[in-house]
Structures are given as structure tokens and as C-alpha cells.
C-alpha atoms as a PDB file:
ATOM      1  CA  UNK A   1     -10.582  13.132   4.853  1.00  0.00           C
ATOM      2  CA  UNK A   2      -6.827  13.368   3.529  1.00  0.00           C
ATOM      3  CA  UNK A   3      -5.531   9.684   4.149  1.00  0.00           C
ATOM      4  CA  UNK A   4      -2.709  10.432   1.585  1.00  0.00           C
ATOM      5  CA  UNK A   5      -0.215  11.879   4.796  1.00  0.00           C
ATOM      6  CA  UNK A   6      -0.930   9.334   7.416  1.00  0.00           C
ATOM      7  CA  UNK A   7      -0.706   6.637   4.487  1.00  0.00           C
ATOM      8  CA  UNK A   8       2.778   7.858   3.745  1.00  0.00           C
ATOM      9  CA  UNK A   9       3.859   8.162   7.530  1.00  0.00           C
ATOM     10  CA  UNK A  10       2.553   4.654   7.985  1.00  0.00           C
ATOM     11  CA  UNK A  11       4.021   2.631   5.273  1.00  0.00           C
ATOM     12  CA  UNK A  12       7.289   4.213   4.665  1.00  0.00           C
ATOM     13  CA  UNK A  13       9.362   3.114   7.389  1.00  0.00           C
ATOM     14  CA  UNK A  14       8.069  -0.347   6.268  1.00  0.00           C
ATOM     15  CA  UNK A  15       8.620  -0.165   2.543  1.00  0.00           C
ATOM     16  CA  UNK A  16      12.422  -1.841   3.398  1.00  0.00           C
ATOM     17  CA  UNK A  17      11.152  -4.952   4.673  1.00  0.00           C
ATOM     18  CA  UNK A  18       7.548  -4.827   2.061  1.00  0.00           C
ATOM     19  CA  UNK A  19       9.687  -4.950  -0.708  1.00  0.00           C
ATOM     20  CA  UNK A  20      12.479  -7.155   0.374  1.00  0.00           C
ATOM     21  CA  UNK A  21      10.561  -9.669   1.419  1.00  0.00           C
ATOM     22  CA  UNK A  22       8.566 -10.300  -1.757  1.00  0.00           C
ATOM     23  CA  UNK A  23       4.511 -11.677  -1.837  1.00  0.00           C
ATOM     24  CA  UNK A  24       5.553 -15.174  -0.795  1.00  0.00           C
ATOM     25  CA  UNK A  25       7.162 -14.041   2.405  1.00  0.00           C
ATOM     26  CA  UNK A  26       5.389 -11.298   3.143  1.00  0.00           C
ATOM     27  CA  UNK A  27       2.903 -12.770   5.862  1.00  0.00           C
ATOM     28  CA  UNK A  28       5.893 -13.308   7.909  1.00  0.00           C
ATOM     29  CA  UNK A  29       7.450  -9.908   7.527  1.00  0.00           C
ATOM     30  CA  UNK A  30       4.386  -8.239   9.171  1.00  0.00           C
ATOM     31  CA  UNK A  31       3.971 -10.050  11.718  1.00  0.00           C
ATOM     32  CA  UNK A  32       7.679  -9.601  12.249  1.00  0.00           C
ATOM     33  CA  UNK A  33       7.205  -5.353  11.726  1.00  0.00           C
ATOM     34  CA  UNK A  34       3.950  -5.897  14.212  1.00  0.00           C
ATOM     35  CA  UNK A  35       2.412  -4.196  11.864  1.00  0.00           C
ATOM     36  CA  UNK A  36      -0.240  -6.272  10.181  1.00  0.00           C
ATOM     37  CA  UNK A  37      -2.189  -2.828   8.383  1.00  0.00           C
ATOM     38  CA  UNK A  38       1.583  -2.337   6.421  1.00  0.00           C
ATOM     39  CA  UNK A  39       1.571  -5.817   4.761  1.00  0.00           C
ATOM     40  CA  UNK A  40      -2.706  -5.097   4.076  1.00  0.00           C
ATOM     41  CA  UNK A  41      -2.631  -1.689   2.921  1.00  0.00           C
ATOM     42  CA  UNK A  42       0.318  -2.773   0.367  1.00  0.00           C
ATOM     43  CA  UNK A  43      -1.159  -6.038  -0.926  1.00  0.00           C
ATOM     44  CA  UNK A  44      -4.389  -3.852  -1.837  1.00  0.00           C
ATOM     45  CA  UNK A  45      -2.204  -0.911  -3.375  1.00  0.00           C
ATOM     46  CA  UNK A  46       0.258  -3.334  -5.529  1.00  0.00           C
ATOM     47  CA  UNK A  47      -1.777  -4.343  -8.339  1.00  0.00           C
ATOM     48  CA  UNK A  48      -1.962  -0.385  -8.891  1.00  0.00           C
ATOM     49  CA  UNK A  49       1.807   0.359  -8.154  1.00  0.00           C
ATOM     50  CA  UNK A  50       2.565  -2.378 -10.738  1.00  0.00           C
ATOM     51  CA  UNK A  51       0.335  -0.289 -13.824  1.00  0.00           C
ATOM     52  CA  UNK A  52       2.174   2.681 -12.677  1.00  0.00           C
ATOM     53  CA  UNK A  53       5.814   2.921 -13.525  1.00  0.00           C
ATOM     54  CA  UNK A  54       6.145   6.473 -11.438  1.00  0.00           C
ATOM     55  CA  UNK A  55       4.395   4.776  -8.736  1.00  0.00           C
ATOM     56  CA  UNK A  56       6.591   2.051  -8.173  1.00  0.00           C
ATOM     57  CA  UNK A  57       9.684   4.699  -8.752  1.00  0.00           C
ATOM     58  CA  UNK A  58       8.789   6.110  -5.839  1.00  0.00           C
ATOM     59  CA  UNK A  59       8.054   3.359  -3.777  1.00  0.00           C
ATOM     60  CA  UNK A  60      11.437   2.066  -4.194  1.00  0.00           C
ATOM     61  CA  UNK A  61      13.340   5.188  -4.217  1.00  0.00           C
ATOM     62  CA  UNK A  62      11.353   5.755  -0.280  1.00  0.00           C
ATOM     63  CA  UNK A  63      11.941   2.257   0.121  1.00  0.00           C
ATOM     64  CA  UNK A  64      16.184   3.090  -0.286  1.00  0.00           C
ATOM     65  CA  UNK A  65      15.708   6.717   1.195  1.00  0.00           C
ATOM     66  CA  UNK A  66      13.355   6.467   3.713  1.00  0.00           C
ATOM     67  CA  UNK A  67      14.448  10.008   5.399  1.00  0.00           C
ATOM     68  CA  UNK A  68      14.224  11.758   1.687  1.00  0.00           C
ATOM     69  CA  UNK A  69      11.665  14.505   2.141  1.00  0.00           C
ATOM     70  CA  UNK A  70      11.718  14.994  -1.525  1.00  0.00           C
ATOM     71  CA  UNK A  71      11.358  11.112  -2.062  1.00  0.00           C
ATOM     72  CA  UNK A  72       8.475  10.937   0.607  1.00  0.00           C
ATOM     73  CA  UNK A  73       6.888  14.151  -1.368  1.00  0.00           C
ATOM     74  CA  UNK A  74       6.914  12.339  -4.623  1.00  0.00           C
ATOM     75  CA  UNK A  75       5.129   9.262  -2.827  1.00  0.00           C
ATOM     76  CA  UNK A  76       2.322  11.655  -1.189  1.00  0.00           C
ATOM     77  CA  UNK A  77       1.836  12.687  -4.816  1.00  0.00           C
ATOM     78  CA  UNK A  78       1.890   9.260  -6.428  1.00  0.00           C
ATOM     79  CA  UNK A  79      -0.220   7.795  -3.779  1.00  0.00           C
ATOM     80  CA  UNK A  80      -2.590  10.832  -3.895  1.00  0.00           C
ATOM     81  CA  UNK A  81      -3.067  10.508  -7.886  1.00  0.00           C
ATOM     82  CA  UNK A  82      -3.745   6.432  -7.658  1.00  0.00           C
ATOM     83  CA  UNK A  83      -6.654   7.097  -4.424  1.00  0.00           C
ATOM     84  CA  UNK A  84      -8.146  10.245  -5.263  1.00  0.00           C
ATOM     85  CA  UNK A  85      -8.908   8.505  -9.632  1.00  0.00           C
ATOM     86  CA  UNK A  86     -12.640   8.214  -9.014  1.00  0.00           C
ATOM     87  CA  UNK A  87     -11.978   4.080 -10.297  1.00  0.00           C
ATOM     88  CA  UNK A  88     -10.328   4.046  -7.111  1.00  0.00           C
ATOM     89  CA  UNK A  89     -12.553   5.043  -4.761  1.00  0.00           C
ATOM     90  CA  UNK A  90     -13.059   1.486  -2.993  1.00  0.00           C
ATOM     91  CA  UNK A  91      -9.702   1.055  -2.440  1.00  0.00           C
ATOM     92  CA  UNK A  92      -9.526   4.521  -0.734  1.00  0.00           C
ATOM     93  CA  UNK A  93     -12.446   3.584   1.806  1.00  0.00           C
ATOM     94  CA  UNK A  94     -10.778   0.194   2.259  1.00  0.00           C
ATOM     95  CA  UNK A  95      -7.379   1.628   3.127  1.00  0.00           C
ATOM     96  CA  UNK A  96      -8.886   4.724   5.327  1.00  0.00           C
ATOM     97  CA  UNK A  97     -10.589   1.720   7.750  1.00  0.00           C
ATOM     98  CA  UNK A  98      -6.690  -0.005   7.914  1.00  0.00           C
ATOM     99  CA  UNK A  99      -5.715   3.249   8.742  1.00  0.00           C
ATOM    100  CA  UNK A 100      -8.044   3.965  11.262  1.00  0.00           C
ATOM    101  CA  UNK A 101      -7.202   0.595  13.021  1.00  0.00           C
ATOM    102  CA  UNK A 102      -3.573   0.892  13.046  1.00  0.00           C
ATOM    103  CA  UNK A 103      -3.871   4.333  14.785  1.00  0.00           C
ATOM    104  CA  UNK A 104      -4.345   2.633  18.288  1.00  0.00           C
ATOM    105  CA  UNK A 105      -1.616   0.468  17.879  1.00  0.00           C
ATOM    106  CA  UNK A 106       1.587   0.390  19.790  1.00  0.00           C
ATOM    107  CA  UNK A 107       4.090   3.674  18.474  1.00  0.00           C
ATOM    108  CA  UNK A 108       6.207   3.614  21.788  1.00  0.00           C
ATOM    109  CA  UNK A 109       7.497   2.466  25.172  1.00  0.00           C
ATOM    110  CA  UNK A 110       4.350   4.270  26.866  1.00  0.00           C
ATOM    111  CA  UNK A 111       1.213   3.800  24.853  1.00  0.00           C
ATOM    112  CA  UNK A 112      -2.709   4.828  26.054  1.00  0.00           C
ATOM    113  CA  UNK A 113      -6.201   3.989  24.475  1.00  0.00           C
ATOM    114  CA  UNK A 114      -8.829   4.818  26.938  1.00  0.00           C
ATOM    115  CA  UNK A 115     -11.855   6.255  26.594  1.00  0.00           C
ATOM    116  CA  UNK A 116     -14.320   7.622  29.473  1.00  0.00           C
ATOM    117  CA  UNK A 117     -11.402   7.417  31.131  1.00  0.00           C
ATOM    118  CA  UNK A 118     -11.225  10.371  34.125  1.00  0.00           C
ATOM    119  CA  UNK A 119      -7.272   9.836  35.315  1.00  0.00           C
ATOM    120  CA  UNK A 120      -4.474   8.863  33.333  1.00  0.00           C
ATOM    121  CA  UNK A 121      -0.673   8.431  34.652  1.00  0.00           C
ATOM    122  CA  UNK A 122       1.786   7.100  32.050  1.00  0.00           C
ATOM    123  CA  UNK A 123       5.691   6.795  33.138  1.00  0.00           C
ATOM    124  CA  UNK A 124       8.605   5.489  34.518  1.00  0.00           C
ATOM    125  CA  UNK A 125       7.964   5.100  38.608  1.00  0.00           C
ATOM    126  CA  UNK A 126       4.461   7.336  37.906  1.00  0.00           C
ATOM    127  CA  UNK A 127       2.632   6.925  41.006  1.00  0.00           C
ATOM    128  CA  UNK A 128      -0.836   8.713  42.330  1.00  0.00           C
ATOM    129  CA  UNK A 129      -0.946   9.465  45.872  1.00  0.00           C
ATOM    130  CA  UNK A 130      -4.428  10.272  48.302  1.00  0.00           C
ATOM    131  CA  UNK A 131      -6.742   9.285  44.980  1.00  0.00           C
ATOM    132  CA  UNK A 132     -10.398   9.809  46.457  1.00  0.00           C
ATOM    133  CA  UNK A 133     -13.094   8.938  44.777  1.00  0.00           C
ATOM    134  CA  UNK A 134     -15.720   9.454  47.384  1.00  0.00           C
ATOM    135  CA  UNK A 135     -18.439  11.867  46.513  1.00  0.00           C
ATOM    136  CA  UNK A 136     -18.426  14.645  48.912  1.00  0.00           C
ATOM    137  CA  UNK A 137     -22.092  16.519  49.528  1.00  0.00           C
END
């Protein structure tokens, strides 16, 4: 499974505030982002960006240019070089479970997570008219 992408999407709009804030602070600044997996994920990939001088480049260059698609490449590869070493392989597995967490969390004004669900309606003013849930023989 490629985590590398969704990593990338995840934590860059968040890298501002990650680095800003520092590790004393940093509690704080997720809760304030709502996004708990953010401050996680980049507590368990820091001792790594620290031994890699490229690494951390990139971080803070995405961190400064958070639209820059080359800036956000050079991350993917980074990020993809420090997960896929086999040493690494924990870490991978540990940040693929954040991952999968943070993927039913709140992204926008209308937000679903059902399952077995038959009927959704999401929307301003939606409204379902004549729902019957008889079964008819």
C-alpha cells in the first residue's frame, strides 16, 4: 500500500503550525489544527527528519510553500526514501494505522461515515419525502 501520497496530502497543510510551534507546544497546536494524527505522525517521523539534512530541507521548504508542486514532489520523495529503508519498516506500519484513522475525520462542512447504511441525504435544506420502509409481498 503507497502511504507516501496520502502522508504528504495529510501533513502538509499542517507543516506551518508543526514546525512553528516547536516539541514543547506542540500538544496544543493539534488539538488546535483538530488534527491529532498530524502532531503523531510527525513526532514519530522527527527523529528521522533530524539524521536527514534533505529531509528536513524539504519539510521546511513545504512548510514555507505549501502550494509548491515541486516542493510537495521533493517531500513524496524524501518521505518515500526514509519509509520504504527496510530499518524503517515499523515506523511505516505505525504511520499507515494514523493514516487510516484520520481518513474518517472531519474534511468539510458536510461529512458521512456510515456503513450498512441503505439511504444517505447530505445538504443544505436536504429533505426525504414519502420514505417507506414497509415490506411489500
Amino acid at each position: 500500500m503507497d502511504i507516501i501520497t496520502p502522508l504528504v496530502s495529510f501533513l502538509a497543510p499542517h507543516l506551518p503550525t508543526l514546525l512553528a510551534l516547536g516539541n514543547k507546544a506542540l500538544g496544543k497546536g493539534a488539538e488546535k489544527l483538530g488534527e491529532k494524527g498530524a502532531e503523531e505522525i510527525f513526532k514519530k517521523l522527527s527523529p528521522q527528519l533530524e539524521t536527514k539534512p534533505s529531509a528536513k530541507e524539504a519539510v521546511v521548504y513545504v512548510a514555507e510553500n505549501p502550494d509548491d508542486a515541486d516542493g510537495l514532489g521533493q517531500l513524496r520523495l524524501q518521505l518515500k526514501k526514509i519509509l520504504e529503508a527496510p530499518e524503517n519498516a515499523v515506523l511505516k506500519a505505525e504511520i499507515a494505522k494514523i493514516l487510516e484513522g484520520e481518513e474518517a475525520t472531519e474534511k468539510g462542512k458536510f461529512n458521512i461515515n456510515a456503513q450498512g447504511a441503505n439511504i444517505g441525504v447530505i445538504g443544505d435544506r436536504a429533505k426525504i419525502d414519502n420514505m417507506n420502509f414497509e415490506k411489500k409481498s
